[in-house]
N, C-alpha and C. Protein backbone atom coordinates (compact mmCIF):
# COMPACT_ATOMS: atom_id res chain seq x y z
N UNK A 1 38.55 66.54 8.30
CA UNK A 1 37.36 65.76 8.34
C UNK A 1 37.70 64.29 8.45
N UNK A 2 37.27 63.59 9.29
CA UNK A 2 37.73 62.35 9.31
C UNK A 2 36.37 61.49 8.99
N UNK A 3 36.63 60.34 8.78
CA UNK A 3 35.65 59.39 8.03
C UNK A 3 34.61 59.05 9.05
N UNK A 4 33.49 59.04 8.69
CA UNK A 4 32.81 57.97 10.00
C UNK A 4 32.95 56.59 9.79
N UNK A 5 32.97 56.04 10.85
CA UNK A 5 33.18 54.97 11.57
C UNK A 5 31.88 54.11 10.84
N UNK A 6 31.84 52.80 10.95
CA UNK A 6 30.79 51.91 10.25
C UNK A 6 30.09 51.72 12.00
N UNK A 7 29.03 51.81 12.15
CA UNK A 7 28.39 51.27 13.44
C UNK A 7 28.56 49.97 13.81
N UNK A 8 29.22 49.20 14.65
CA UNK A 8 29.44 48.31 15.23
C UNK A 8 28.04 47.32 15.17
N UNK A 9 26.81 47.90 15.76
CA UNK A 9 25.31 47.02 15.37
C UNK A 9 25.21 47.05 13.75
N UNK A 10 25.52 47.58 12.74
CA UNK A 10 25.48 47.12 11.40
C UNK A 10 25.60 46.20 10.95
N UNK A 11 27.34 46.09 11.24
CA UNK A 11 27.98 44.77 10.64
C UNK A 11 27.94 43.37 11.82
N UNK A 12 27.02 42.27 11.31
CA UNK A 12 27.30 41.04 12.07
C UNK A 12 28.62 40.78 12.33
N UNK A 13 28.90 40.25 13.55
CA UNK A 13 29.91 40.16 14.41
C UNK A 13 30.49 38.26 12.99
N UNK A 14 31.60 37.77 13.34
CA UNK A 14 32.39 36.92 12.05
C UNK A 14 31.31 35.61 13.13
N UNK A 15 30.86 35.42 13.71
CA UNK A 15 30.42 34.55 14.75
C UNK A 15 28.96 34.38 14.50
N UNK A 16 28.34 35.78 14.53
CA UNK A 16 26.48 36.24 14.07
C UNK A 16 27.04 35.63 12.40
N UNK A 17 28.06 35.47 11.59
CA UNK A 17 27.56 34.98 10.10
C UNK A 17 27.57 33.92 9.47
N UNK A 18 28.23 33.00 10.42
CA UNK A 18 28.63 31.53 10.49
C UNK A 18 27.39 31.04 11.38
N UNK A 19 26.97 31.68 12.11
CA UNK A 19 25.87 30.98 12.55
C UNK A 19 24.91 31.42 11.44
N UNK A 20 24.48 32.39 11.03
CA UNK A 20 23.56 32.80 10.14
C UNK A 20 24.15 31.66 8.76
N UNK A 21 24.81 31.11 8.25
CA UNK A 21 25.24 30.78 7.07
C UNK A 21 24.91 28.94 7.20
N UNK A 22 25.18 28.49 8.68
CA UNK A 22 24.72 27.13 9.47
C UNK A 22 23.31 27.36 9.62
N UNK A 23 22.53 28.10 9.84
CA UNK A 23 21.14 28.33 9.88
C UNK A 23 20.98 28.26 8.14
N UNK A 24 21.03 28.67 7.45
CA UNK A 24 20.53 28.78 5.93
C UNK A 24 21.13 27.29 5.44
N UNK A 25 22.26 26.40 5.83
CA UNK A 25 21.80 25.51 5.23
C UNK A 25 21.45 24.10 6.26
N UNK A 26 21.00 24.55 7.21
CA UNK A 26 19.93 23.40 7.72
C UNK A 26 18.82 23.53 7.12
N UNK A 27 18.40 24.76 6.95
CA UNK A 27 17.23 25.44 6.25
C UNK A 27 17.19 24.54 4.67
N UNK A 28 18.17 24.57 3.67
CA UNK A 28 18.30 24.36 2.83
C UNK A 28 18.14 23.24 2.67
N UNK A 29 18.74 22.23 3.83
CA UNK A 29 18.94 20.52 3.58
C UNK A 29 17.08 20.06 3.87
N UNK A 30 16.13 21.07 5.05
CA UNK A 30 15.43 20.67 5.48
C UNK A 30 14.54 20.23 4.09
N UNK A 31 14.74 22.09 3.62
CA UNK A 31 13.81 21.73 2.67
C UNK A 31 13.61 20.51 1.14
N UNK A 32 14.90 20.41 1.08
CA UNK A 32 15.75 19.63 -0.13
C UNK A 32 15.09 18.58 0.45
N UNK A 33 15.41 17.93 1.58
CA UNK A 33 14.80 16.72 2.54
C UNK A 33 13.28 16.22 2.62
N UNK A 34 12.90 17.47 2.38
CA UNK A 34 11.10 17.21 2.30
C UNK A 34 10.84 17.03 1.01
N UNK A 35 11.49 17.95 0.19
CA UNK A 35 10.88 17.48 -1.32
C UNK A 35 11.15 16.50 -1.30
N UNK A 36 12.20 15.65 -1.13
CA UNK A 36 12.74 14.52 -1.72
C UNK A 36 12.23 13.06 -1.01
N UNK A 37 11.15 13.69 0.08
CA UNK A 37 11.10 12.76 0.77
C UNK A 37 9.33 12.62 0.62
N UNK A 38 8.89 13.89 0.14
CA UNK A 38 7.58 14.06 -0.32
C UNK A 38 7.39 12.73 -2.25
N UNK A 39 8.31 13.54 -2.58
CA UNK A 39 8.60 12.60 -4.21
C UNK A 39 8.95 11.36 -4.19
N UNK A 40 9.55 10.81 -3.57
CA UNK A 40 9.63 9.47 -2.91
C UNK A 40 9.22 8.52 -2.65
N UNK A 41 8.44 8.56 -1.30
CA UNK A 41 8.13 8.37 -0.42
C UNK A 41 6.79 8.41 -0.19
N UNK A 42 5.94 9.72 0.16
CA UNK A 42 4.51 10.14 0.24
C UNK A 42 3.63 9.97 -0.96
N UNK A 43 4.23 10.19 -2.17
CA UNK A 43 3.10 10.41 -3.65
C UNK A 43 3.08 8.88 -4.05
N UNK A 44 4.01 7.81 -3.85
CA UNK A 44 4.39 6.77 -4.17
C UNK A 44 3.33 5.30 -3.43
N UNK A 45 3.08 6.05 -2.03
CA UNK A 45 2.43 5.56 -0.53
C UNK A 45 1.10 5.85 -1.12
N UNK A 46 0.91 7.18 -1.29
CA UNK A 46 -0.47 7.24 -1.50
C UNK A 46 -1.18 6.51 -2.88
N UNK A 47 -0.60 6.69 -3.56
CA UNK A 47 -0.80 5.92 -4.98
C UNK A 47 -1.18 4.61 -4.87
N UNK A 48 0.02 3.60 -4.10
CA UNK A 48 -0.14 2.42 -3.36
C UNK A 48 -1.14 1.94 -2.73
N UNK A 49 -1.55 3.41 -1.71
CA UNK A 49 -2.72 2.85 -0.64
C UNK A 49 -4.17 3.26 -1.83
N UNK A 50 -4.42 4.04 -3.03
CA UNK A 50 -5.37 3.91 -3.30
C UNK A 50 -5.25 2.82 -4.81
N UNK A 51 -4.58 2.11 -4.63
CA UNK A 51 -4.69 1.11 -5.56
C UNK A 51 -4.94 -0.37 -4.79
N UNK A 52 -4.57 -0.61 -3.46
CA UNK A 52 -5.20 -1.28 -2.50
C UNK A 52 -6.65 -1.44 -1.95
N UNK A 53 -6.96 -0.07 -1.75
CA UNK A 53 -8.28 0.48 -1.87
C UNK A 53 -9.15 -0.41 -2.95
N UNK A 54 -8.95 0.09 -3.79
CA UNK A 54 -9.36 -0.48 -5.37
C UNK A 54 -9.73 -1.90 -5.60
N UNK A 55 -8.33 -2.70 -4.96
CA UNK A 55 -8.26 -3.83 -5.33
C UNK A 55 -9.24 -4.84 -4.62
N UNK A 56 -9.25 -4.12 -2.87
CA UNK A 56 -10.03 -4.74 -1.73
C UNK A 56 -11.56 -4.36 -2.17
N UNK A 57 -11.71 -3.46 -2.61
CA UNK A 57 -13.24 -2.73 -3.11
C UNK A 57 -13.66 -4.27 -4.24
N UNK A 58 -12.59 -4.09 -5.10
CA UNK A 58 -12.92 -5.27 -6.39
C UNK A 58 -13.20 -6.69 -5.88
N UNK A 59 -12.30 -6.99 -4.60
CA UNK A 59 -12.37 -8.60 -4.13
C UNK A 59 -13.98 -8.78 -3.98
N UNK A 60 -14.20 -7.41 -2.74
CA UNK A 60 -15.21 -7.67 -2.31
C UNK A 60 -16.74 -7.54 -2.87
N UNK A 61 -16.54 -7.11 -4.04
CA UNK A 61 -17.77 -7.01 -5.00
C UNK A 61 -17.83 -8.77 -5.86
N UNK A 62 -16.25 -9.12 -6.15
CA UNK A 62 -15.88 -10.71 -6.25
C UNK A 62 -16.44 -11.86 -5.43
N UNK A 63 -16.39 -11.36 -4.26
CA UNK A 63 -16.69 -12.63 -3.21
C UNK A 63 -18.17 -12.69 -3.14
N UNK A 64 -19.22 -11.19 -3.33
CA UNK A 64 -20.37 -11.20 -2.99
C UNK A 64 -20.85 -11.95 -4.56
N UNK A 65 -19.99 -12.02 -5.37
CA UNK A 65 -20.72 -12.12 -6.54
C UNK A 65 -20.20 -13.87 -7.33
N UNK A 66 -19.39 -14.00 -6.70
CA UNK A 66 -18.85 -15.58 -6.60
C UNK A 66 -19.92 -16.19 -5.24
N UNK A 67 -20.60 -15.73 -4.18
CA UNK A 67 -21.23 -16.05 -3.37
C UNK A 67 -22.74 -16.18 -4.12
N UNK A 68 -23.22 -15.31 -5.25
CA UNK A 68 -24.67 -15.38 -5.11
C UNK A 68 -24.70 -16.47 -5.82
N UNK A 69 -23.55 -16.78 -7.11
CA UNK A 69 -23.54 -17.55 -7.96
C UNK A 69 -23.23 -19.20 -7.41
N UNK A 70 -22.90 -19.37 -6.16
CA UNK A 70 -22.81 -20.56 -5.85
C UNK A 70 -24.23 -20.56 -4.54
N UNK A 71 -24.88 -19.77 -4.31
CA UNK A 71 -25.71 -20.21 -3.82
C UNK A 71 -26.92 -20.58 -5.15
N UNK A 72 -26.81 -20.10 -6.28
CA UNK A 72 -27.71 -20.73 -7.46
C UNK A 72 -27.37 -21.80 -8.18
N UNK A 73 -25.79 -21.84 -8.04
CA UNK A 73 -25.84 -23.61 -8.33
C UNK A 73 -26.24 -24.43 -7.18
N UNK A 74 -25.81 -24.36 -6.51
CA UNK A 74 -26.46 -25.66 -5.13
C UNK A 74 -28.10 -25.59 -5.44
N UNK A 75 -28.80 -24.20 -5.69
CA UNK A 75 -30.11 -24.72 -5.85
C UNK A 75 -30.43 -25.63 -7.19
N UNK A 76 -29.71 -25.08 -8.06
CA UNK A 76 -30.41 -26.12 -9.43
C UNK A 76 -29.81 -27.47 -9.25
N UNK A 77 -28.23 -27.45 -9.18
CA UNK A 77 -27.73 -28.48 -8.66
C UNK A 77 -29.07 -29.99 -7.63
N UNK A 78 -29.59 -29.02 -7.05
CA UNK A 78 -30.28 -29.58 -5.71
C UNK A 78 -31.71 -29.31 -6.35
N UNK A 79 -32.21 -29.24 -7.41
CA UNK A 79 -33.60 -29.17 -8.11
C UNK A 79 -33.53 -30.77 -8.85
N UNK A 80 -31.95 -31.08 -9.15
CA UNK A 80 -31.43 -32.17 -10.27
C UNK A 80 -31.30 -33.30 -9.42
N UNK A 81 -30.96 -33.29 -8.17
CA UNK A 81 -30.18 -34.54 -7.73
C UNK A 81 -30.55 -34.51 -5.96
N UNK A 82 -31.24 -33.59 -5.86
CA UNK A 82 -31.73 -33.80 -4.12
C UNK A 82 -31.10 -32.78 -3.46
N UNK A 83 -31.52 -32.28 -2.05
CA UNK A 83 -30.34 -31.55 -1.54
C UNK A 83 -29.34 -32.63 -1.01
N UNK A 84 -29.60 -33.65 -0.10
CA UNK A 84 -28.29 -34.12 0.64
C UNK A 84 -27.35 -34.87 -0.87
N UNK A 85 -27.58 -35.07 -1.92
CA UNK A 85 -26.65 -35.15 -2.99
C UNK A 85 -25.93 -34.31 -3.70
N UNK A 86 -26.70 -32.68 -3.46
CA UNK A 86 -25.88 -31.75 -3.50
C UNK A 86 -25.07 -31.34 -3.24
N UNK A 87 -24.95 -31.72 -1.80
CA UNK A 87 -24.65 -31.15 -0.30
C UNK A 87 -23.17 -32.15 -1.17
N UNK A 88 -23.76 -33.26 -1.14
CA UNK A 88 -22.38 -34.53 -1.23
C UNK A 88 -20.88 -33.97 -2.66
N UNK A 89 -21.88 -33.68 -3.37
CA UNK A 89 -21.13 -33.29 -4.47
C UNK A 89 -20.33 -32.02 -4.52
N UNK A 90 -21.03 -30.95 -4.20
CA UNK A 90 -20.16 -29.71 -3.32
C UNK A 90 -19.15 -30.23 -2.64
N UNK A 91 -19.33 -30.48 -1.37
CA UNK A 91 -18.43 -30.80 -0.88
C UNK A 91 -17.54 -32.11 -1.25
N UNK A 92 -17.94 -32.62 -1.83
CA UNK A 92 -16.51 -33.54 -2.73
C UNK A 92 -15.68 -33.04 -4.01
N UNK A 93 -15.77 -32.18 -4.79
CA UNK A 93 -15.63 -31.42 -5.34
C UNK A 93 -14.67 -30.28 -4.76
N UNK A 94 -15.16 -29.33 -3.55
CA UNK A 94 -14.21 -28.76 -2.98
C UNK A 94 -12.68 -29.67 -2.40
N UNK A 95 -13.04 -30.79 -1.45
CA UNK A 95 -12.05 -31.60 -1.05
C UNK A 95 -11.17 -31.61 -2.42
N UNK A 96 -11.64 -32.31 -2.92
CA UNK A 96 -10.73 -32.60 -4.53
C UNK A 96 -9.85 -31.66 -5.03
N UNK A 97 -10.45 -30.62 -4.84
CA UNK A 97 -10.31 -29.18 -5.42
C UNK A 97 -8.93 -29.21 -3.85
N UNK A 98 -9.38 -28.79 -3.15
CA UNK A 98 -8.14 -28.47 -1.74
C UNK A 98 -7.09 -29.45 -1.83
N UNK A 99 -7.18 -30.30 -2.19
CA UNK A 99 -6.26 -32.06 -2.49
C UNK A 99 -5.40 -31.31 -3.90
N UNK A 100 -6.19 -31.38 -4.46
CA UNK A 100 -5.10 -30.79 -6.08
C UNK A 100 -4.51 -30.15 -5.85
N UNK A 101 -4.85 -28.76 -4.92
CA UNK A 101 -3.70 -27.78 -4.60
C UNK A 101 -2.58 -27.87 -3.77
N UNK A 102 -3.31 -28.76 -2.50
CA UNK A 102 -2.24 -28.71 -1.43
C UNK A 102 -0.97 -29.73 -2.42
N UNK A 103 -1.67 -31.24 -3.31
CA UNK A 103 -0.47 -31.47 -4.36
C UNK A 103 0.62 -30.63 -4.89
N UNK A 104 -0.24 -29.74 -5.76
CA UNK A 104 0.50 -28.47 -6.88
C UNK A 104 1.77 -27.86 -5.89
N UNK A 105 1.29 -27.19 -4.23
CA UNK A 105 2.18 -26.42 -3.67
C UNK A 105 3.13 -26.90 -3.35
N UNK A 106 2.76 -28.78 -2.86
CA UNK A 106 3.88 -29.72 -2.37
C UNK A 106 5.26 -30.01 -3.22
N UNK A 107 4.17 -30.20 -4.59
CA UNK A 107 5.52 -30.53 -5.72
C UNK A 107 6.16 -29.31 -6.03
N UNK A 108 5.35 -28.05 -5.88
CA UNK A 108 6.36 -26.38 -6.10
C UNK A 108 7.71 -26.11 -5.51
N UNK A 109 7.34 -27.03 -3.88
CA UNK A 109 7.90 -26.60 -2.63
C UNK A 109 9.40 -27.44 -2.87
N UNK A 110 9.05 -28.57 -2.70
CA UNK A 110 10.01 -29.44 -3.34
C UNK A 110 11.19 -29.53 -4.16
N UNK A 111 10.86 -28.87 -5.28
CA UNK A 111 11.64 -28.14 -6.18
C UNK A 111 12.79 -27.33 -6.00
């Protein structure tokens, strides 16, 4: 009685297992690669972009609400002292105000 033989289509050829073994770890790096690039990268971005969100949402509830409040001083302002003296004082006030800063940044810069 002699042994049988192992079927030749059974056993991967030494060539079919090195490629099969190069396939499992591209496979492996891909996936390693995504987590790591998901944890990173993506959860970090998104977090970012909805705290931007947030912040631009907050300005702009700021600006409408720094806006109503200076259109009610110019009126009482301008109930007290006229409008074109209003007008004068606003805008001298801002200048002053733009003058102090462009100072502050000059002497920062300087430094």
């Amino acid at each position: 009685m002699s042994e049988p033989q192992p079927n030749p289509v059974d056993r991967p050829s030494l060539a079919q297992a090195i490629a099969d073994l190069v396939q499992m770890f591209v496979d492996y790096v891909r996936q390693e690669t995504g987590d790591i690039v998901r944890e990173k990268v993506v959860v970090p971005t998104q977090v970012a972009g909805q705290v931007v969100a947030f912040a631009l949402a907050a300005a702009g509830v700021l600006l409408l609400g720094i806006g109503y409040l200076s259109v009610a001083a110019m009126m009482v302002l301008a109930d007290f002292v006229g409008w074109p003296s209003a007008l004068a004082i606003i805008g001298g006030v801002l200048v002053i105000g733009a003058a102090a800063l462009t100072f502050a940044k000059m002497r920062r810069v300087q430094r």
